[in-house]
Protein backbone atom coordinates (compact mmCIF):
# COMPACT_ATOMS: atom_id res chain seq x y z
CA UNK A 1 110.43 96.19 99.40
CA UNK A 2 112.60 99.28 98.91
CA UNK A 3 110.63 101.41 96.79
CA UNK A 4 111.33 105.33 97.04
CA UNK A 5 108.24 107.57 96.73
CA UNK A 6 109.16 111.33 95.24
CA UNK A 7 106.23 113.93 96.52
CA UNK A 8 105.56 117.27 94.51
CA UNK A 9 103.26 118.66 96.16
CA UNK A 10 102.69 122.00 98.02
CA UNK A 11 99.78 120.76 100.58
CA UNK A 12 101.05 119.70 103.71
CA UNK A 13 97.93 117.33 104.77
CA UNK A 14 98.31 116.19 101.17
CA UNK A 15 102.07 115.05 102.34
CA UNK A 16 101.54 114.15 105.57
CA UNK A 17 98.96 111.62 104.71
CA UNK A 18 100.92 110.19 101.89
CA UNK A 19 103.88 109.89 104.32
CA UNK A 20 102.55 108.11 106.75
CA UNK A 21 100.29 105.38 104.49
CA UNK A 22 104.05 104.92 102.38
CA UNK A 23 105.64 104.25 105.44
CA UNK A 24 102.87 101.50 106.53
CA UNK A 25 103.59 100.28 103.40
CA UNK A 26 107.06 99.74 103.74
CA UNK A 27 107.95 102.29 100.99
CA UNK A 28 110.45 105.27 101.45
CA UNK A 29 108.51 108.62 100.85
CA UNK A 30 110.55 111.84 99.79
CA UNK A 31 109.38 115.15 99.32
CA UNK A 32 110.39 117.98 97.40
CA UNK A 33 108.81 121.38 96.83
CA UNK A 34 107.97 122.60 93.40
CA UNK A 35 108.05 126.15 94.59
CA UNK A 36 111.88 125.69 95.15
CA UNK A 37 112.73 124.14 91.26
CA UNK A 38 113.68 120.39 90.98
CA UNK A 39 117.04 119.55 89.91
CA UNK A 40 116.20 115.85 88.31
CA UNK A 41 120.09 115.23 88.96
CA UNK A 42 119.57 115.84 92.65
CA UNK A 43 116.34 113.62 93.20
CA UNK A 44 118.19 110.04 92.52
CA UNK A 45 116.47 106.95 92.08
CA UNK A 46 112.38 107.01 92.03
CA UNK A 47 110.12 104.77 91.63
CA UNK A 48 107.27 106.74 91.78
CA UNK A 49 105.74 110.27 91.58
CA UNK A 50 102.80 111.76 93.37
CA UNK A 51 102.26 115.04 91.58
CA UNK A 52 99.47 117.82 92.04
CA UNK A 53 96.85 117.68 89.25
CA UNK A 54 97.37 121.44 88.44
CA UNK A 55 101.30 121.08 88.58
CA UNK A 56 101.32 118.82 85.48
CA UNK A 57 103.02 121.02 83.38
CA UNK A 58 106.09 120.92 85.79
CA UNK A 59 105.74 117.06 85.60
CA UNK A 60 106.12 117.71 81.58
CA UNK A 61 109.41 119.83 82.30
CA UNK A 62 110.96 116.73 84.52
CA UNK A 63 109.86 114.56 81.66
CA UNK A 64 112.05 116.29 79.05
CA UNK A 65 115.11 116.44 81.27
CA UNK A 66 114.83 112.68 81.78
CA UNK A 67 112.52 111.32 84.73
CA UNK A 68 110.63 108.25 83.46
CA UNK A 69 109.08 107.18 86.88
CA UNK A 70 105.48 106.61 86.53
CA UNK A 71 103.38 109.28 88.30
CA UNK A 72 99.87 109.67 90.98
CA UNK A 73 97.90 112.85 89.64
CA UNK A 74 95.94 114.70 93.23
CA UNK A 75 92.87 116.33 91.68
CA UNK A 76 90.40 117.86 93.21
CA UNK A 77 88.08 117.54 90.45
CA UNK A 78 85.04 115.50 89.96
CA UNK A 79 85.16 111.61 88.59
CA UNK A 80 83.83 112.83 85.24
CA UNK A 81 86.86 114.80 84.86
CA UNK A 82 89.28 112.39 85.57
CA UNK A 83 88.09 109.74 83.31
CA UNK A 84 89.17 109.17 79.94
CA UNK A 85 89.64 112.26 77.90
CA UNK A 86 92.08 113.26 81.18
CA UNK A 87 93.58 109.85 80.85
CA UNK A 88 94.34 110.13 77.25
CA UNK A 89 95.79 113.64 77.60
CA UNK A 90 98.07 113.14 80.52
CA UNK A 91 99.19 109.80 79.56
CA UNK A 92 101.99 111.02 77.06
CA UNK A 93 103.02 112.38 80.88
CA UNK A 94 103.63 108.99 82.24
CA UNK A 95 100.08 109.86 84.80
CA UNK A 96 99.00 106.31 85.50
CA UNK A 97 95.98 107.07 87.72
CA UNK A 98 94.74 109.57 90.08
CA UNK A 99 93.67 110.47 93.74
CA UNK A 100 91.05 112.59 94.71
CA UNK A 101 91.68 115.11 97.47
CA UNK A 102 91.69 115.18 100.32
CA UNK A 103 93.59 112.02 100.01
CA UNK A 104 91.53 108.55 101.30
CA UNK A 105 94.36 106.72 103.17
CA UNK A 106 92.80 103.27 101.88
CA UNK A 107 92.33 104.39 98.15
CA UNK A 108 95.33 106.18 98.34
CA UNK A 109 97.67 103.22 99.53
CA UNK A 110 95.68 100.68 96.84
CA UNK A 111 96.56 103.27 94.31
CA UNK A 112 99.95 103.68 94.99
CA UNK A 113 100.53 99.89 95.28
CA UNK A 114 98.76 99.25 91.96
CA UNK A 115 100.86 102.26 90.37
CA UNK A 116 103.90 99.96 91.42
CA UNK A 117 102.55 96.67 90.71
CA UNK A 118 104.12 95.51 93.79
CA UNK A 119 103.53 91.82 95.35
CA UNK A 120 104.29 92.02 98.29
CA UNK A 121 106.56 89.26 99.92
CA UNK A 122 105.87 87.07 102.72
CA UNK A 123 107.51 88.02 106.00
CA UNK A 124 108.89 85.57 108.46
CA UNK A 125 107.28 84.31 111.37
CA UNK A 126 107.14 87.43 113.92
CA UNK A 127 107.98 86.25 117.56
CA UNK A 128 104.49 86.87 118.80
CA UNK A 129 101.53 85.76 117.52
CA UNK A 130 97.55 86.85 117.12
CA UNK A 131 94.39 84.66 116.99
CA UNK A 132 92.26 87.41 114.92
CA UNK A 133 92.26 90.77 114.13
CA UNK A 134 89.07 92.14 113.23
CA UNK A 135 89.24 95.15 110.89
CA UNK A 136 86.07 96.85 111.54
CA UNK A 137 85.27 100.60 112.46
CA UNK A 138 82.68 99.72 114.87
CA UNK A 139 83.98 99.00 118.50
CA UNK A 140 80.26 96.96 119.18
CA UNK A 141 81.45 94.46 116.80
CA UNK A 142 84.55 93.65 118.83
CA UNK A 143 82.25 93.67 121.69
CA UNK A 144 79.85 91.21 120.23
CA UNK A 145 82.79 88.56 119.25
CA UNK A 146 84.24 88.85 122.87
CA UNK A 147 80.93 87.63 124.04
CA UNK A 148 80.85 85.04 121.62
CA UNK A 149 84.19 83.53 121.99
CA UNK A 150 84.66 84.15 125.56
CA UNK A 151 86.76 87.02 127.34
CA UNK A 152 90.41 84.83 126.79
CA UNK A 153 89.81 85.42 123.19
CA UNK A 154 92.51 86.24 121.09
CA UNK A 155 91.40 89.10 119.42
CA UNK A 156 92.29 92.91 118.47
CA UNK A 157 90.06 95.57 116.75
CA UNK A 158 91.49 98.53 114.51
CA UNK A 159 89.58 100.44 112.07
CA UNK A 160 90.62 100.04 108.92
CA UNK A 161 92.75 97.97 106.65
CA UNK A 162 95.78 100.74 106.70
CA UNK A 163 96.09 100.15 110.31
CA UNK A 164 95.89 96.55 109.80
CA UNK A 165 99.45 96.87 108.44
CA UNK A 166 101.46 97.11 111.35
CA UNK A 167 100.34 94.85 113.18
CA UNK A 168 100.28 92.39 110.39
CA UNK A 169 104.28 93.02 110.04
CA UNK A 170 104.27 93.19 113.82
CA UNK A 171 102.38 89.79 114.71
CA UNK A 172 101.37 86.65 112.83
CA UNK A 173 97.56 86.85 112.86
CA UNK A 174 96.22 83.17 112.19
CA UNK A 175 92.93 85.13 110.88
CA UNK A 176 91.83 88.30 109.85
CA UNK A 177 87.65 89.42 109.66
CA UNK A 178 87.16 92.07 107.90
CA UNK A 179 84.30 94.60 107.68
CA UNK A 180 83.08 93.61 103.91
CA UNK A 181 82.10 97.15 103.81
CA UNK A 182 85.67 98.58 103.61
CA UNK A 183 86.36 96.37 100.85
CA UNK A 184 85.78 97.51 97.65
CA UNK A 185 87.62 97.53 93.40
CA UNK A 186 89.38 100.55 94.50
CA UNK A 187 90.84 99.03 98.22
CA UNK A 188 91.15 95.54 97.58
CA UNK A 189 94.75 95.73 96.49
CA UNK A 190 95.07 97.20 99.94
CA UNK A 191 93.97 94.01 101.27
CA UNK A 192 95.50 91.68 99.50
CA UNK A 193 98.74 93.24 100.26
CA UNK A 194 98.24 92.71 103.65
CA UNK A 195 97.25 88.88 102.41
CA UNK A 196 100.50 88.47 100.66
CA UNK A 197 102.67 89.48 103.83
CA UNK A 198 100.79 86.51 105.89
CA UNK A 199 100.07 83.93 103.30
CA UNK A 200 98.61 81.37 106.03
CA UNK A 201 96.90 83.64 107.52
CA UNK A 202 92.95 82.98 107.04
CA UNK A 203 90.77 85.54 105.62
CA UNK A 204 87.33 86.21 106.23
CA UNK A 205 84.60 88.85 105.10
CA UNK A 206 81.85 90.62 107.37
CA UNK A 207 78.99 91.95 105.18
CA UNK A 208 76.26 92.97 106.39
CA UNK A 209 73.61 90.01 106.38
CA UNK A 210 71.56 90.07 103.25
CA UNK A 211 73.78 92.19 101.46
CA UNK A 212 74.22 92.07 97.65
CA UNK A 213 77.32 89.95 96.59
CA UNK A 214 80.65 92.70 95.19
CA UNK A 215 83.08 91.06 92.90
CA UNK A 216 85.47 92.70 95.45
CA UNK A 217 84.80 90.13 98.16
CA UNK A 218 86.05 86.96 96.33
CA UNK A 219 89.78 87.56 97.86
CA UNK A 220 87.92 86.30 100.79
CA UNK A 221 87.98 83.11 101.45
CA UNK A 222 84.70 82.51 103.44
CA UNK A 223 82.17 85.39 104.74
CA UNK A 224 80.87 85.52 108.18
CA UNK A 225 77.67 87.96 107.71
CA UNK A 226 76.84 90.52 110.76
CA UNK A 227 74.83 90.58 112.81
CA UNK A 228 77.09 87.44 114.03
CA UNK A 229 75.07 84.84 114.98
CA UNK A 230 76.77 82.83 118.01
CA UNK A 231 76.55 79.59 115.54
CA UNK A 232 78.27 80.68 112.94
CA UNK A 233 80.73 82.35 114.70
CA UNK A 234 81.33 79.27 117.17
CA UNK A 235 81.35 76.85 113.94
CA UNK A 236 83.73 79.20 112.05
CA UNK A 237 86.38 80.94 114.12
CA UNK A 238 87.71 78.31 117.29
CA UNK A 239 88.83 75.88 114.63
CA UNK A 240 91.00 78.97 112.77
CA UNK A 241 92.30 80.49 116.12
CA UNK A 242 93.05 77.49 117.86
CA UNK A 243 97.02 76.78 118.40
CA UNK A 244 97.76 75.30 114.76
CA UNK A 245 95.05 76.07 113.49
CA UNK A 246 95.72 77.11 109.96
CA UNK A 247 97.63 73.65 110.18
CA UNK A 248 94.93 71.60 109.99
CA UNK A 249 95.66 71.17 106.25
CA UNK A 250 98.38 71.01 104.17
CA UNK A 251 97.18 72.57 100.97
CA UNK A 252 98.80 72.87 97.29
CA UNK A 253 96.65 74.15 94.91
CA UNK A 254 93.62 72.06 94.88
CA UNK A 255 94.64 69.43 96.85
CA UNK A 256 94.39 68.87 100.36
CA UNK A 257 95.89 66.82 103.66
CA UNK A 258 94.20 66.83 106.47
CA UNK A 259 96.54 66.23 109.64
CA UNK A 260 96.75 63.83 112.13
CA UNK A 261 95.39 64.24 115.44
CA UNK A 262 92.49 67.06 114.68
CA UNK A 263 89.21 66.83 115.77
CA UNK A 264 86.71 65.86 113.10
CA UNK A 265 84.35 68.95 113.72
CA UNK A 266 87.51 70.95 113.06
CA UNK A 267 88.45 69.51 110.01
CA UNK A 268 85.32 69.96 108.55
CA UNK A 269 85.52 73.95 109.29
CA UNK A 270 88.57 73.81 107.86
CA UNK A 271 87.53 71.47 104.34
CA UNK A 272 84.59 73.62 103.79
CA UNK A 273 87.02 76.66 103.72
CA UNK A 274 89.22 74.78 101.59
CA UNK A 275 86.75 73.56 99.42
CA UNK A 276 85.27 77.75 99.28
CA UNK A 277 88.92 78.76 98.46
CA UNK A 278 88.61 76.24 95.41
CA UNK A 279 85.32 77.40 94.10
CA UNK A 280 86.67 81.09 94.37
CA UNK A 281 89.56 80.25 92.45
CA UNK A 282 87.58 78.72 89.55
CA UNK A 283 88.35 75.01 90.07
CA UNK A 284 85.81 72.21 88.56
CA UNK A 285 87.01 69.99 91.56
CA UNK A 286 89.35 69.16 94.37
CA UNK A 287 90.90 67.06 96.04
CA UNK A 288 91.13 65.23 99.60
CA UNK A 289 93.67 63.20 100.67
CA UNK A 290 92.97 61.75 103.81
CA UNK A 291 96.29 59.34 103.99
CA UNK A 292 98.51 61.80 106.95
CA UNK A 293 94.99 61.56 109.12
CA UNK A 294 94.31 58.37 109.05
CA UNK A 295 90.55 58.86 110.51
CA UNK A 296 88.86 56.21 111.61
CA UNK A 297 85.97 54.42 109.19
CA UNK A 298 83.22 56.21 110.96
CA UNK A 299 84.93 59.40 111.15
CA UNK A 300 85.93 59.43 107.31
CA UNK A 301 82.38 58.81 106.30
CA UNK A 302 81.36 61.80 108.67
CA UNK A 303 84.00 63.64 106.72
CA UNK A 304 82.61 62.55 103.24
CA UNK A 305 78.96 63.31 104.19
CA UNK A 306 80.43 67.06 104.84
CA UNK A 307 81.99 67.45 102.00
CA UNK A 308 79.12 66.18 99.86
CA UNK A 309 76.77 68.75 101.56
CA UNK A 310 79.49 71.63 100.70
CA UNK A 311 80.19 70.14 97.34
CA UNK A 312 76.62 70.44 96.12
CA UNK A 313 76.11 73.63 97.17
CA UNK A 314 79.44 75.11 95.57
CA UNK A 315 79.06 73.08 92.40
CA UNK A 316 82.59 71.60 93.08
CA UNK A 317 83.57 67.31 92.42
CA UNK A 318 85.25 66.44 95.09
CA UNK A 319 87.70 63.41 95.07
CA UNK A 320 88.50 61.65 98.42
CA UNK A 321 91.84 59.32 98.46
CA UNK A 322 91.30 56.96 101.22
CA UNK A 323 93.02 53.71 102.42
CA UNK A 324 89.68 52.98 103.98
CA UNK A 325 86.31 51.61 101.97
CA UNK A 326 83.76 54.28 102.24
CA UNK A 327 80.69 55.20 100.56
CA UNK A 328 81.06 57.93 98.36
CA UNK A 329 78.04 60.07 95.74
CA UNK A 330 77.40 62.07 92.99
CA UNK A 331 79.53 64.74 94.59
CA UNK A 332 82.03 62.87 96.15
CA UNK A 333 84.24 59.98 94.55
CA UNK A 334 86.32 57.90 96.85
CA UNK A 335 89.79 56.88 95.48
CA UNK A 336 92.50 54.46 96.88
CA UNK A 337 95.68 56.99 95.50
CA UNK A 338 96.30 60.27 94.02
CA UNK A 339 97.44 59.03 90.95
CA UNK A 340 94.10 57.50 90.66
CA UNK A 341 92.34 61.01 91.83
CA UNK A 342 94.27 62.81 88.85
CA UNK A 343 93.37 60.33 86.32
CA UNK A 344 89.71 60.56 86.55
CA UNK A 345 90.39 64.30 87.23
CA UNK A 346 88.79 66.66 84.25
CA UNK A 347 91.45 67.38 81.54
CA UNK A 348 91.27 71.23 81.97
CA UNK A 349 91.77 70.86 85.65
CA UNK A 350 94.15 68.68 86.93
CA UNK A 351 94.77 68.61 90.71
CA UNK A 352 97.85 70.33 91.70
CA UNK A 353 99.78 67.81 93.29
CA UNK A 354 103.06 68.14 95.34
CA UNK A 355 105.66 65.55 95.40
């Protein structure tokens, strides 16, 4: 991602912090000072400008001399004056949103990746690895996991989703938990940045139990609510950060395979995320293909019985291809083949199917 980042802008903390959340980003910040003129010939390539609020007449000079790159307004003013009569008179400028001082290294990072539209790609397999990373402000919270999940857990704390970053591009967490809290419309493309860099990687929300449901929190794909409850935790979390565990499944789209040789407790963890990811994502139904695993009879209809009790409660049809007779109902239809699980599949959602 080699994205260059041109700063006009006379406050140092202003810089500094826009700096150092670029570079956690990936992106090249440079900075120029207003103060001394701006030769547009001298600048080079930019893909971006993060421009005072009050120096917006400059931006109107570099405009006329020929700088298209879309630009970051810093105000200082309230929201009501950055809504849409602002918007409507700065946007002949090319000012495509704006960040409210001092600079929030969370909003500001979602702001500048949603001023770039970037997707971010996924990075290879980093030589060490991570069970889970919690990214939670509270160091209690890591304390209360440790307990949990024993002292040999797997497990690092940092504060927010900005400092997730590094060690994101540093390590391959197989999950992240995440404070629900720091989550919100304004810093979710912060997080699902971070998503798109690991896209195995399992991701999980903390809200406070008894919270009120945010639109925000449907990137994740299952929420454990705190205060954690040793339970939930132990039902959710060992199957995720065991060795391989993301591997449990091979997914595409709506379908998925359990493997071979997992425990049957730890494949239903795993299905009930699966089947959560599919509700999130809109699906009518998915799909099961138990073929690779090759449980036994008992342990299939264990499997079903699961699925049936997840199924209900998300609203999903689930279809299960087994070799195996078992005993399937109203939420869960056994099939002998996938061709036979997308033919009685609902016409506006087919399963998605991998060759």
């Amino acid at each position: 991602m080699s994205k260059r980042i041109l700063v006009l802008e006379e406050d140092e903390k202003a810089r500094s912090a826009l700096r150092e959340q670029c570079e956690r980003l990936g992106l090249e910040p440079a900075e120029v000072s207003l103060a001394e003129g701006v030769d547009p010939e001298s600048l080079g390539p930019v893909d971006l400008l993060v421009v005072s609020a009050a120096d917006l007449p400059r931006l109107s000079s570099l405009r006329a001399q020929g700088v298209t790159a879309p630009a970051l307004a810093l105000t200082s003013g309230l929201a009501e004056e950055i809504g849409r009569s602002a918007r409507a008179a700065h946007g002949p400028l090319g000012v495509v949103d704006y960040v409210l001082r001092p600079p929030e290294p969370e909003r500001l990072g979602a702001r500048v990746l949603r001023a770039l539209d970037l997707r971010s790609d996924p990075l290879p397999e980093a030589e060490s690895s991570l069970g889970l990373l919690l990214v939670d402000p509270e160091a209690h919270v890591e304390e209360r996991l440790r307990e949990m999940l024993g002292p040999k857990a797997d497990l690092e704390r940092v504060p927010s989703l900005s400092a997730a970053l590094p060690h994101v591009r540093a390590k391959s967490p197989r999950a992240l938990l995440v404070d629900a809290e720091l989550v919100t419309a304004g810093t979710r493309p912060l997080l699902e940045h971070l998503r798109g860099l690991r896209p195995k990687m399992h991701c999980l929300g903390a809200p406070l139990r008894g919270a009120r449901p945010r639109r925000a929190w449907r990137c994740f794909d299952a929420l454990l609510p705190k205060p954690f409850a040793a339970v939930d935790v132990q039902r959710v979390l060992p199957p995720l950060l065991a060795a391989g565990g993301p591997e449990l499944l091979d997914e595409d789209g709506n379908l998925a395979r359990p493997q071979p040789g997992a425990a049957v407790h730890d494949l239903v963890a795993a299905l009930e995320s699966f089947l959560e990811r599919c509700a999130r994502a809109c699906r009518a139904h998915a799909v099961v293909d138990l073929s690779a695993a090759k449980p036994s009879a008992e342990e299939a209809q264990e499997l079903v019985r699961a699925l049936a009790r997840r199924a209900r409660t998300l609203g999903l049809e689930v279809r299960v291809v087994s070799a195996t007779p078992l005993e399937g109902n109203e939420a869960v239809r056994v099939v002998s083949s996938l061709s036979e699980a997308q033919a009685s599949a609902p016409q506006n959602d087919t399963p998605q199917v991998g060759s």
